[in-house]
C-alpha atoms as a PDB file:
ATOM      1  CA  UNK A   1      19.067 174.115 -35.858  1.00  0.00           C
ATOM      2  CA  UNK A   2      16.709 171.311 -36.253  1.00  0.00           C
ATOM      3  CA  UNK A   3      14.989 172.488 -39.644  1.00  0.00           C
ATOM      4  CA  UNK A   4      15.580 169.515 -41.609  1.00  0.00           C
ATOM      5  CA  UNK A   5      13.761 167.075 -38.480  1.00  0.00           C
ATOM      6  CA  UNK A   6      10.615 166.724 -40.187  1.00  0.00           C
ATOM      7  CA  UNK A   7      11.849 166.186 -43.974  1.00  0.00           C
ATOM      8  CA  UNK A   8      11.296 163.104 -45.395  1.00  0.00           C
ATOM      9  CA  UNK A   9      14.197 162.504 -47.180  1.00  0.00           C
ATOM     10  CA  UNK A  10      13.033 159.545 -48.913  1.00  0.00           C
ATOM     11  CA  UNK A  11      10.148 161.372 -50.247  1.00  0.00           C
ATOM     12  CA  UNK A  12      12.135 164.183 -51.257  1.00  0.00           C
ATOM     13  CA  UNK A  13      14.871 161.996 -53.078  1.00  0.00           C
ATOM     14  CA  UNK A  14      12.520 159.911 -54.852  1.00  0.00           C
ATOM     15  CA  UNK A  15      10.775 163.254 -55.869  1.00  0.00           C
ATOM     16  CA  UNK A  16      14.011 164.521 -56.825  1.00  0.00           C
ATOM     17  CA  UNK A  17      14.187 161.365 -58.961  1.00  0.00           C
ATOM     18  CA  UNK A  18      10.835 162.097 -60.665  1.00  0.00           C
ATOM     19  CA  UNK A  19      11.997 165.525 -61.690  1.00  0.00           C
ATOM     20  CA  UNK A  20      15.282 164.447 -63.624  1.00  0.00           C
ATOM     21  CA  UNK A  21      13.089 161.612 -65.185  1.00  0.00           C
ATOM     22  CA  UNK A  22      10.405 164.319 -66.262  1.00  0.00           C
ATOM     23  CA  UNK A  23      13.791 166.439 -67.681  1.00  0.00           C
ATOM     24  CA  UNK A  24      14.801 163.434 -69.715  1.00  0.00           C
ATOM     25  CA  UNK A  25      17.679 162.553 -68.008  1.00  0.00           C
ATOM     26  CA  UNK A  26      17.164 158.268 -67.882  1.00  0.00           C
ATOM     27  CA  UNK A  27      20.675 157.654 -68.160  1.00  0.00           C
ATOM     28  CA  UNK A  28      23.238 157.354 -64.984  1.00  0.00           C
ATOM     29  CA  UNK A  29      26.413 159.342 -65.315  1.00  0.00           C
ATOM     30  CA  UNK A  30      30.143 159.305 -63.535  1.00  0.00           C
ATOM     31  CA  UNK A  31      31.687 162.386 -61.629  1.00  0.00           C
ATOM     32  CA  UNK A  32      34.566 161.569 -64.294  1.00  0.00           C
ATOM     33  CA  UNK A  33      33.933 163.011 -67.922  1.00  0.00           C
ATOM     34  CA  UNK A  34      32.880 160.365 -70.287  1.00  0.00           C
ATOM     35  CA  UNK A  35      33.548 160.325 -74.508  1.00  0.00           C
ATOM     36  CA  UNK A  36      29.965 159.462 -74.784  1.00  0.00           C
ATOM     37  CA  UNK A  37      30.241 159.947 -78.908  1.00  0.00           C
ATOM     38  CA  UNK A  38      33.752 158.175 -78.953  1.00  0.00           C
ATOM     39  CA  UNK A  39      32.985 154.721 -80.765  1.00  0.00           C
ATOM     40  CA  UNK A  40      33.164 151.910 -78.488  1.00  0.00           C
ATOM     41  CA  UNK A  41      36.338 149.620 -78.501  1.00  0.00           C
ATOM     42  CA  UNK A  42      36.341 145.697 -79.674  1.00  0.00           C
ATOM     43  CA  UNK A  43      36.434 143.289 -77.584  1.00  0.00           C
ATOM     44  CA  UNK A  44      39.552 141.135 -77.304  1.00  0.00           C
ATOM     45  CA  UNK A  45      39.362 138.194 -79.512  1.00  0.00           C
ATOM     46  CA  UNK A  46      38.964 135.023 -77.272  1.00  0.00           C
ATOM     47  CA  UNK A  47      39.506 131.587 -78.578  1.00  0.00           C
ATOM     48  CA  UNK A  48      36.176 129.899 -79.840  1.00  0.00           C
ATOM     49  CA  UNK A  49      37.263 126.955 -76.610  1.00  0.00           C
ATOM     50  CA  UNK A  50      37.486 129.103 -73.980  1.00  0.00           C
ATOM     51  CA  UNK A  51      34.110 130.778 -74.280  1.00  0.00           C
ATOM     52  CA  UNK A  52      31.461 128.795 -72.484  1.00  0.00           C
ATOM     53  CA  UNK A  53      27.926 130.141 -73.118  1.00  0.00           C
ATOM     54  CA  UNK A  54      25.534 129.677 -70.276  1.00  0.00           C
ATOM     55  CA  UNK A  55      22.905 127.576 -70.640  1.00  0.00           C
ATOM     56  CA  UNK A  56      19.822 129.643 -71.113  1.00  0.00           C
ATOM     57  CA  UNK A  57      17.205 129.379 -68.085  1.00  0.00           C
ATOM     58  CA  UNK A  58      14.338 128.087 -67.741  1.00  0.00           C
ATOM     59  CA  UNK A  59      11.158 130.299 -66.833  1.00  0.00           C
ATOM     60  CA  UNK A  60       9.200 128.847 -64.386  1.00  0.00           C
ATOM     61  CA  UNK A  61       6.105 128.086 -65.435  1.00  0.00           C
ATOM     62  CA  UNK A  62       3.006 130.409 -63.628  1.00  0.00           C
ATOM     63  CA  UNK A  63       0.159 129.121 -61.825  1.00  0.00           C
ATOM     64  CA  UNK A  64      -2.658 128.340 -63.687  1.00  0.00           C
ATOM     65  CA  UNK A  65      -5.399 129.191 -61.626  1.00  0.00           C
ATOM     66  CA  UNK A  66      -6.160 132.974 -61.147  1.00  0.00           C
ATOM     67  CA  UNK A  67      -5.869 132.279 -56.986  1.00  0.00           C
ATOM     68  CA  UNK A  68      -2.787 130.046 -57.522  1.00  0.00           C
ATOM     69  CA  UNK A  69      -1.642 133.152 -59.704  1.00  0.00           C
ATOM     70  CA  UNK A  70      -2.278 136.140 -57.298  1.00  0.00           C
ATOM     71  CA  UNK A  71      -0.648 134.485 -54.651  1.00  0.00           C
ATOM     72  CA  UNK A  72       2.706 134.161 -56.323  1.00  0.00           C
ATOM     73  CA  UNK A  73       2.071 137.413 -57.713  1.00  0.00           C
ATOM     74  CA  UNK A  74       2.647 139.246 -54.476  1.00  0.00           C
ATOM     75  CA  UNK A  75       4.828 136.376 -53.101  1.00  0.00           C
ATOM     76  CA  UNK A  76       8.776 135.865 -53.306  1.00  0.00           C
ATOM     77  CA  UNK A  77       9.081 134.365 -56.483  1.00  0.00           C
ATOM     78  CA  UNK A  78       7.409 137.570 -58.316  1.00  0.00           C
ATOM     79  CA  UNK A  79       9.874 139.915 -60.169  1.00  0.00           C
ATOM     80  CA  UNK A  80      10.014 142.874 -57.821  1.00  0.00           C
ATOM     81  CA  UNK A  81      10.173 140.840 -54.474  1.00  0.00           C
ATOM     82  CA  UNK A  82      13.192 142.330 -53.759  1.00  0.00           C
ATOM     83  CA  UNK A  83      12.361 145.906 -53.235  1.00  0.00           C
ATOM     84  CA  UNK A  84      11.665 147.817 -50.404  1.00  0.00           C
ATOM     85  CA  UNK A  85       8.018 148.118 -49.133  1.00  0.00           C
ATOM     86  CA  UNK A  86       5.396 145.639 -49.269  1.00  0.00           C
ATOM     87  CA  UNK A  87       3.719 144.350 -52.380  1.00  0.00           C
ATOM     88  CA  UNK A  88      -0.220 145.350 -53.158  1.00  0.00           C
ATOM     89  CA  UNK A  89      -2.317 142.695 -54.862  1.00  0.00           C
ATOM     90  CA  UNK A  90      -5.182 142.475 -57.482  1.00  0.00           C
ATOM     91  CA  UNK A  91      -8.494 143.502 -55.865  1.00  0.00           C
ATOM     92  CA  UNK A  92     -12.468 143.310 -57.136  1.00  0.00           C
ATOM     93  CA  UNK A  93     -13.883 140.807 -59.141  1.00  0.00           C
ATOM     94  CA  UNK A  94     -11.003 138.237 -61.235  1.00  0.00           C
ATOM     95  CA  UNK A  95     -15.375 137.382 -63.429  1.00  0.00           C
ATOM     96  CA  UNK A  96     -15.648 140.640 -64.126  1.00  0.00           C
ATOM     97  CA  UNK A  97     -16.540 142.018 -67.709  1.00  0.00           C
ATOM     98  CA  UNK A  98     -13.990 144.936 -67.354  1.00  0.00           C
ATOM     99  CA  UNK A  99     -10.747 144.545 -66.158  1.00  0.00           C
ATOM    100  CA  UNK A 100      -7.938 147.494 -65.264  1.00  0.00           C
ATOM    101  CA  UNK A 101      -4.507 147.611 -65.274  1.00  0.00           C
ATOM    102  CA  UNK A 102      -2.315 151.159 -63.425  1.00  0.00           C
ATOM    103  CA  UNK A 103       1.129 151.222 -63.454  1.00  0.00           C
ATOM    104  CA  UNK A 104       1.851 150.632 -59.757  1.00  0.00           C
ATOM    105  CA  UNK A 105       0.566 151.826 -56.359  1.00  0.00           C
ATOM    106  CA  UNK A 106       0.662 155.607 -55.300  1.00  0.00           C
ATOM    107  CA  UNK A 107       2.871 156.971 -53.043  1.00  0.00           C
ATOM    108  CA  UNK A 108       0.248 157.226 -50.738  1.00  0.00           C
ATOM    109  CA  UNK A 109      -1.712 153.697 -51.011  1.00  0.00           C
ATOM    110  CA  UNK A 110      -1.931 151.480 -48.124  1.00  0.00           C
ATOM    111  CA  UNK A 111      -2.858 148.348 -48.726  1.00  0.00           C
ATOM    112  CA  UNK A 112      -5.085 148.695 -51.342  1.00  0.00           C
ATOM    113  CA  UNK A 113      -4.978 149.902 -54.660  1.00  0.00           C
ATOM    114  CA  UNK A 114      -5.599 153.456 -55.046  1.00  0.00           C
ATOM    115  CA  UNK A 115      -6.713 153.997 -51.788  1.00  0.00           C
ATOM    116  CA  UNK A 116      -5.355 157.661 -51.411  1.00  0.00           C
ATOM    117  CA  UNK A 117      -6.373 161.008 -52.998  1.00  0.00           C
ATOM    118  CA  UNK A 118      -6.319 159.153 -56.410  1.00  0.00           C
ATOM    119  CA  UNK A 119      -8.952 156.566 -55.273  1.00  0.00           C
ATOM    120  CA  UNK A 120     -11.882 158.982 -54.843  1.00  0.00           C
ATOM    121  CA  UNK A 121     -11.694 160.063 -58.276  1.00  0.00           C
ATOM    122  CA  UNK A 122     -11.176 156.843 -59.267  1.00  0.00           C
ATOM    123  CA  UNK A 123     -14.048 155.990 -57.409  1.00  0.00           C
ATOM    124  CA  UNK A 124     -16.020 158.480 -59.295  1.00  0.00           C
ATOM    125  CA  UNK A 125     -14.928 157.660 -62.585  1.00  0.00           C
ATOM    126  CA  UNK A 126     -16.337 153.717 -61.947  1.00  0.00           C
ATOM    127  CA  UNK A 127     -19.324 155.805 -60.468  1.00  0.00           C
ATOM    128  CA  UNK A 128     -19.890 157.403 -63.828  1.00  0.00           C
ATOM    129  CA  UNK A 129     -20.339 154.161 -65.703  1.00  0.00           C
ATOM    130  CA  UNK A 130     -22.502 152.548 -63.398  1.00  0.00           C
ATOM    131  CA  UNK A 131     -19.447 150.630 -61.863  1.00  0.00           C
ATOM    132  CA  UNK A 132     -17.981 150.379 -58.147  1.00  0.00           C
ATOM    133  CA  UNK A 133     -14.737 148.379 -57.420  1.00  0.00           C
ATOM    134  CA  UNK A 134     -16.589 145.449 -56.896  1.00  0.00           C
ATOM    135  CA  UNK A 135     -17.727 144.944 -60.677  1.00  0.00           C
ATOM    136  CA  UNK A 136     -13.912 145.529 -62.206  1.00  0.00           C
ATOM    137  CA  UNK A 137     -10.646 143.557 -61.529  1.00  0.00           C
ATOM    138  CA  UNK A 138      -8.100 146.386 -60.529  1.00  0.00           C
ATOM    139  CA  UNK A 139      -4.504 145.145 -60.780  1.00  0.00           C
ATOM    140  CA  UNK A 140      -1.190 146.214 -60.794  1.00  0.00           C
ATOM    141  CA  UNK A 141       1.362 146.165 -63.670  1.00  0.00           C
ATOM    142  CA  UNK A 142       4.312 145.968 -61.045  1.00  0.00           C
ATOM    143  CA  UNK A 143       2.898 145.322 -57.507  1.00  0.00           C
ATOM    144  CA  UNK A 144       5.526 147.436 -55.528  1.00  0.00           C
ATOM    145  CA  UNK A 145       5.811 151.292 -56.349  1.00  0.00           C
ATOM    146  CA  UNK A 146       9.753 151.607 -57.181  1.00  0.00           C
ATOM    147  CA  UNK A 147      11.807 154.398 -55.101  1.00  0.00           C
ATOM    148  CA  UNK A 148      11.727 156.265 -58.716  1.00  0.00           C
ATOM    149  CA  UNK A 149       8.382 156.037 -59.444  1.00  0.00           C
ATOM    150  CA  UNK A 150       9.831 154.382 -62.544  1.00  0.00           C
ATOM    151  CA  UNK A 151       9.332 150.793 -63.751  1.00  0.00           C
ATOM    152  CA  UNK A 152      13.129 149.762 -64.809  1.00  0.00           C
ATOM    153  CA  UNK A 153      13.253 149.280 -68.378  1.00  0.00           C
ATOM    154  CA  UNK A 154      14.642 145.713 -67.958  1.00  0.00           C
ATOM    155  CA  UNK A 155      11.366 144.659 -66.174  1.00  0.00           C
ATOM    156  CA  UNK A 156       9.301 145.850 -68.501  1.00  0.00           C
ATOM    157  CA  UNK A 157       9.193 142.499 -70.656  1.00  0.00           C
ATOM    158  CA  UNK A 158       8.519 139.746 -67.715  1.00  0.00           C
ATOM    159  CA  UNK A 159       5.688 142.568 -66.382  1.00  0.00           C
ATOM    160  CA  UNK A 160       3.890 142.182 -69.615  1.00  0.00           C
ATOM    161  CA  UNK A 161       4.226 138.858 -69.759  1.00  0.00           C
ATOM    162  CA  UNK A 162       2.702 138.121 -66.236  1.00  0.00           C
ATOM    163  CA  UNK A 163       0.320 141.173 -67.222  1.00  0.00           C
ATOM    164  CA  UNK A 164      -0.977 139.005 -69.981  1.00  0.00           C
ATOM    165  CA  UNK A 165      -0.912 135.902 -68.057  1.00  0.00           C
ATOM    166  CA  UNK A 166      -3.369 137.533 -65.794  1.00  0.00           C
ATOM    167  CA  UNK A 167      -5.770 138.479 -68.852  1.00  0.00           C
ATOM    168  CA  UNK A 168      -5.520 134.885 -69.935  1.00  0.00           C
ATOM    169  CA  UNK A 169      -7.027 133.614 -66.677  1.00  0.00           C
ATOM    170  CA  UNK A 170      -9.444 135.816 -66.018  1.00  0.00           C
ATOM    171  CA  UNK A 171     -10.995 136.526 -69.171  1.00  0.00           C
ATOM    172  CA  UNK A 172     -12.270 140.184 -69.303  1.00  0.00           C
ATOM    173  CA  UNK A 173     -14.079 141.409 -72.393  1.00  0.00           C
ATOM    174  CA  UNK A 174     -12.538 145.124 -71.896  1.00  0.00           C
ATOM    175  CA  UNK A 175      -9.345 145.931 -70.736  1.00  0.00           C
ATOM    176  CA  UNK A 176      -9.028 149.463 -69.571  1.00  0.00           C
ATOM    177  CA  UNK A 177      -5.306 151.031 -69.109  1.00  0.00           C
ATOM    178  CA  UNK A 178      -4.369 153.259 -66.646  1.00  0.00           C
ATOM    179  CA  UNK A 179      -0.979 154.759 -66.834  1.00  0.00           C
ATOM    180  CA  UNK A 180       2.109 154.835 -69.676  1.00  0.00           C
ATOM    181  CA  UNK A 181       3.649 152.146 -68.153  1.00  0.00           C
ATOM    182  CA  UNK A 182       0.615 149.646 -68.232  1.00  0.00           C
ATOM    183  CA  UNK A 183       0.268 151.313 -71.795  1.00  0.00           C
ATOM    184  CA  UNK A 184       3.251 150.633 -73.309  1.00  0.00           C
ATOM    185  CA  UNK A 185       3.816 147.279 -72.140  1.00  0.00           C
ATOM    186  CA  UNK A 186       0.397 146.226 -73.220  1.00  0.00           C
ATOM    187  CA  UNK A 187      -0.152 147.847 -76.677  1.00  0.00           C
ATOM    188  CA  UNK A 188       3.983 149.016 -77.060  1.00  0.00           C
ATOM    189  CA  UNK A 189       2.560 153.215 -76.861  1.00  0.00           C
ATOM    190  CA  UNK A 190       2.403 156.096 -74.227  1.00  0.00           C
ATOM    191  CA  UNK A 191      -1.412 156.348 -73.222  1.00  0.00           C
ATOM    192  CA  UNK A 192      -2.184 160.011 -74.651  1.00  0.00           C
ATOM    193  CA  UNK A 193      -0.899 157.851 -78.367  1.00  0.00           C
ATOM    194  CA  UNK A 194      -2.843 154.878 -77.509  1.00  0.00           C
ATOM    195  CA  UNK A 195      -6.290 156.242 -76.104  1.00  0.00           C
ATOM    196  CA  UNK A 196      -9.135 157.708 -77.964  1.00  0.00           C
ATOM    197  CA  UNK A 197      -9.915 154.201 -79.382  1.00  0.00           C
ATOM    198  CA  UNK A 198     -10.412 150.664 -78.639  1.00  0.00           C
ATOM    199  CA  UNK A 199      -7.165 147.793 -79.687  1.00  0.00           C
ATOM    200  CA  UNK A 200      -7.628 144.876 -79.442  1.00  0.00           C
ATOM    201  CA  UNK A 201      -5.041 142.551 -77.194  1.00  0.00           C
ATOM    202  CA  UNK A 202      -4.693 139.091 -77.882  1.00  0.00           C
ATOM    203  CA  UNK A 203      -4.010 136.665 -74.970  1.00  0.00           C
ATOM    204  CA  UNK A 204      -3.399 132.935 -74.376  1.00  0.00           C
ATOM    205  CA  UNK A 205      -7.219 133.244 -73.003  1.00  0.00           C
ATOM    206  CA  UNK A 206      -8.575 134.413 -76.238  1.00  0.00           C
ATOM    207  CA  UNK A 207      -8.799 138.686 -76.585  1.00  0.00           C
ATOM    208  CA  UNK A 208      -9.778 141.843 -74.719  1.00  0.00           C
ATOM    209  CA  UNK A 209     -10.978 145.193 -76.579  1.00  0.00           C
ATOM    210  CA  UNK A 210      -8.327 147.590 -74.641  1.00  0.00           C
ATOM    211  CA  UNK A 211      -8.560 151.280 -74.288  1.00  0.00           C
ATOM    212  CA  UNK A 212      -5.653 153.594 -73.003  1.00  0.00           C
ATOM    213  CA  UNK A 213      -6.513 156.619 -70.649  1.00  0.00           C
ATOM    214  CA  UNK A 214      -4.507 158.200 -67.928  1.00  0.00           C
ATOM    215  CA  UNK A 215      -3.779 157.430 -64.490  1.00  0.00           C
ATOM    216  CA  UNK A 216      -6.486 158.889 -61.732  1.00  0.00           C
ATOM    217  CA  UNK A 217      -3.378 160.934 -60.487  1.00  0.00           C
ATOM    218  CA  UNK A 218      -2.021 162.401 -63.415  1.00  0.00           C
ATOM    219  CA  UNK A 219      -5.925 163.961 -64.300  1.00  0.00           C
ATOM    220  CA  UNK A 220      -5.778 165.602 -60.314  1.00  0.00           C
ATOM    221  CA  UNK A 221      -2.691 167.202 -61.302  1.00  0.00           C
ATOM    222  CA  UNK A 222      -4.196 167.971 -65.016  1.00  0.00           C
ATOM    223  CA  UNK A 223      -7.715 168.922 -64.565  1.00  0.00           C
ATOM    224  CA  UNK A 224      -8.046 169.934 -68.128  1.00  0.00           C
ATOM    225  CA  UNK A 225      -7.814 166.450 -69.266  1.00  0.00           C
ATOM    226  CA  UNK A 226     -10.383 165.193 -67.586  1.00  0.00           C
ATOM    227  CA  UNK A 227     -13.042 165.258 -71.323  1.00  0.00           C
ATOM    228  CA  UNK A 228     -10.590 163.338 -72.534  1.00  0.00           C
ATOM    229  CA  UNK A 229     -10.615 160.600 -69.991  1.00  0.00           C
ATOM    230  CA  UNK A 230     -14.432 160.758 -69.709  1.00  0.00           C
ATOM    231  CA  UNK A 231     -14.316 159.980 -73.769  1.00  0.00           C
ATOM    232  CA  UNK A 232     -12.175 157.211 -72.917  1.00  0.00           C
ATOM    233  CA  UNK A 233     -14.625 155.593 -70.000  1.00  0.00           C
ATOM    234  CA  UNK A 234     -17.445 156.043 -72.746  1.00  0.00           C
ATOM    235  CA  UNK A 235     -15.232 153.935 -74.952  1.00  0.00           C
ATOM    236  CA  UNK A 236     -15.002 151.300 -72.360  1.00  0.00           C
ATOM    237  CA  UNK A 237     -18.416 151.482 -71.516  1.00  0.00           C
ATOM    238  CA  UNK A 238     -19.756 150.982 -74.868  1.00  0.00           C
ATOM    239  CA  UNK A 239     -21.372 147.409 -75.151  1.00  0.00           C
ATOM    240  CA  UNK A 240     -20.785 146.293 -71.504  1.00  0.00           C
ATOM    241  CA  UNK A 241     -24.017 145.527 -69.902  1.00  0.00           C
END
């Protein structure tokens, strides 16, 4: 009696969560069986009158000023306003040379960035190329950590977009990735495809040489891939003063 009182059960459902996402299972399904191979019936012909298509919306247009701009990104008008838990912002330098993008906050950030058991090795990757947090821009790619740990698919096209809005403002000459997500909606690959070499990323602001790499957390959990990412920091570090 009393066993389950000190469970977190929204830590162990949204773990629960990761697991069926690592086992490929990214589709929702009914208790009811479903024909999933039967071939989808035709919609019933409507006349060409009574169909009324919606004027498409307008996007509102972002702030063009990188303070203007990181206000509304953790405000109500950004995508993911809606979700449980509070949003973290950009932090460091918005001048710097070298600019970073992870997928989201850890399960155990407070209200900064990486500020768990992820952000000392973070920390010690910067470290290792002469940098501190104070020399890089470290942002976000969504600013609240979904339940899932998953970016919805859906958001991943208005993410990039602000993503790149937030290049073309502040300018960096390298861009360094941090995370599949950030990876894929930057350069359209998974990091361990993308890394190993420098893109480059074109931006309203002019360009960024961008290198891919994995996320501080995924290399605690992966020890052994650790040369790789080092490789990768070398890469960013190349021709940065």
């Amino acid at each position: 009696m009393g066993a389950d009182q000190n469970i977190n059960w929204r830590h162990a459902a949204a773990s629960a969560l990761d697991w069926w996402h690592e086992a490929g299972v990214d589709t929702l399904v009914d208790d009811a069986p479903r024909a999933w191979l039967r071939e989808p019936r035709a919609a019933e012909a409507r006349p060409a009158d009574q169909i009324a298509a919606p004027a498409p919306a307008q996007p509102a247009a972002l702030p063009d000023t990188i303070d203007a701009f990181e206000t509304w990104r953790i405000g109500p008008g950004a995508p993911e306003a809606g979700w449980p838990g509070a949003p973290i912002a950009a932090r460091g330098n918005p001048a710097a040379d070298l600019a970073i993008v992870v997928d989201m906050p850890e399960r155990d950030d407070g209200d900064t960035l990486l500020s768990g058991a992820a952000g000392i090795l973070f920390d010690r990757m910067l470290a290792a190329i002469g940098r501190d947090r104070s020399s890089v821009y470290l942002a976000p790619l969504c600013a609240i950590r979904p339940m899932s740990g998953q970016i919805p698919a859906d958001l991943g096209p208005p993410l990039a977009e602000i993503a790149l809005h937030r290049l073309a403002l502040c300018r960096p000459r390298r861009l360094l990735l941090m995370g599949n997500a950030a990876s894929r909606a930057l350069l359209g690959v998974n990091a361990a495809a993308g890394r190993g070499c420098l893109h480059v990323l074109n931006h309203a602001g002019g360009q960024a040489e961008t290198v891919a790499s994995f996320p501080p957390r995924f290399l605690l959990e992966q020890p052994t891939r650790k040369a790789e990412a080092w490789k990768d920091l070398q890469l960013v570090a190349g021709g940065l003063a």
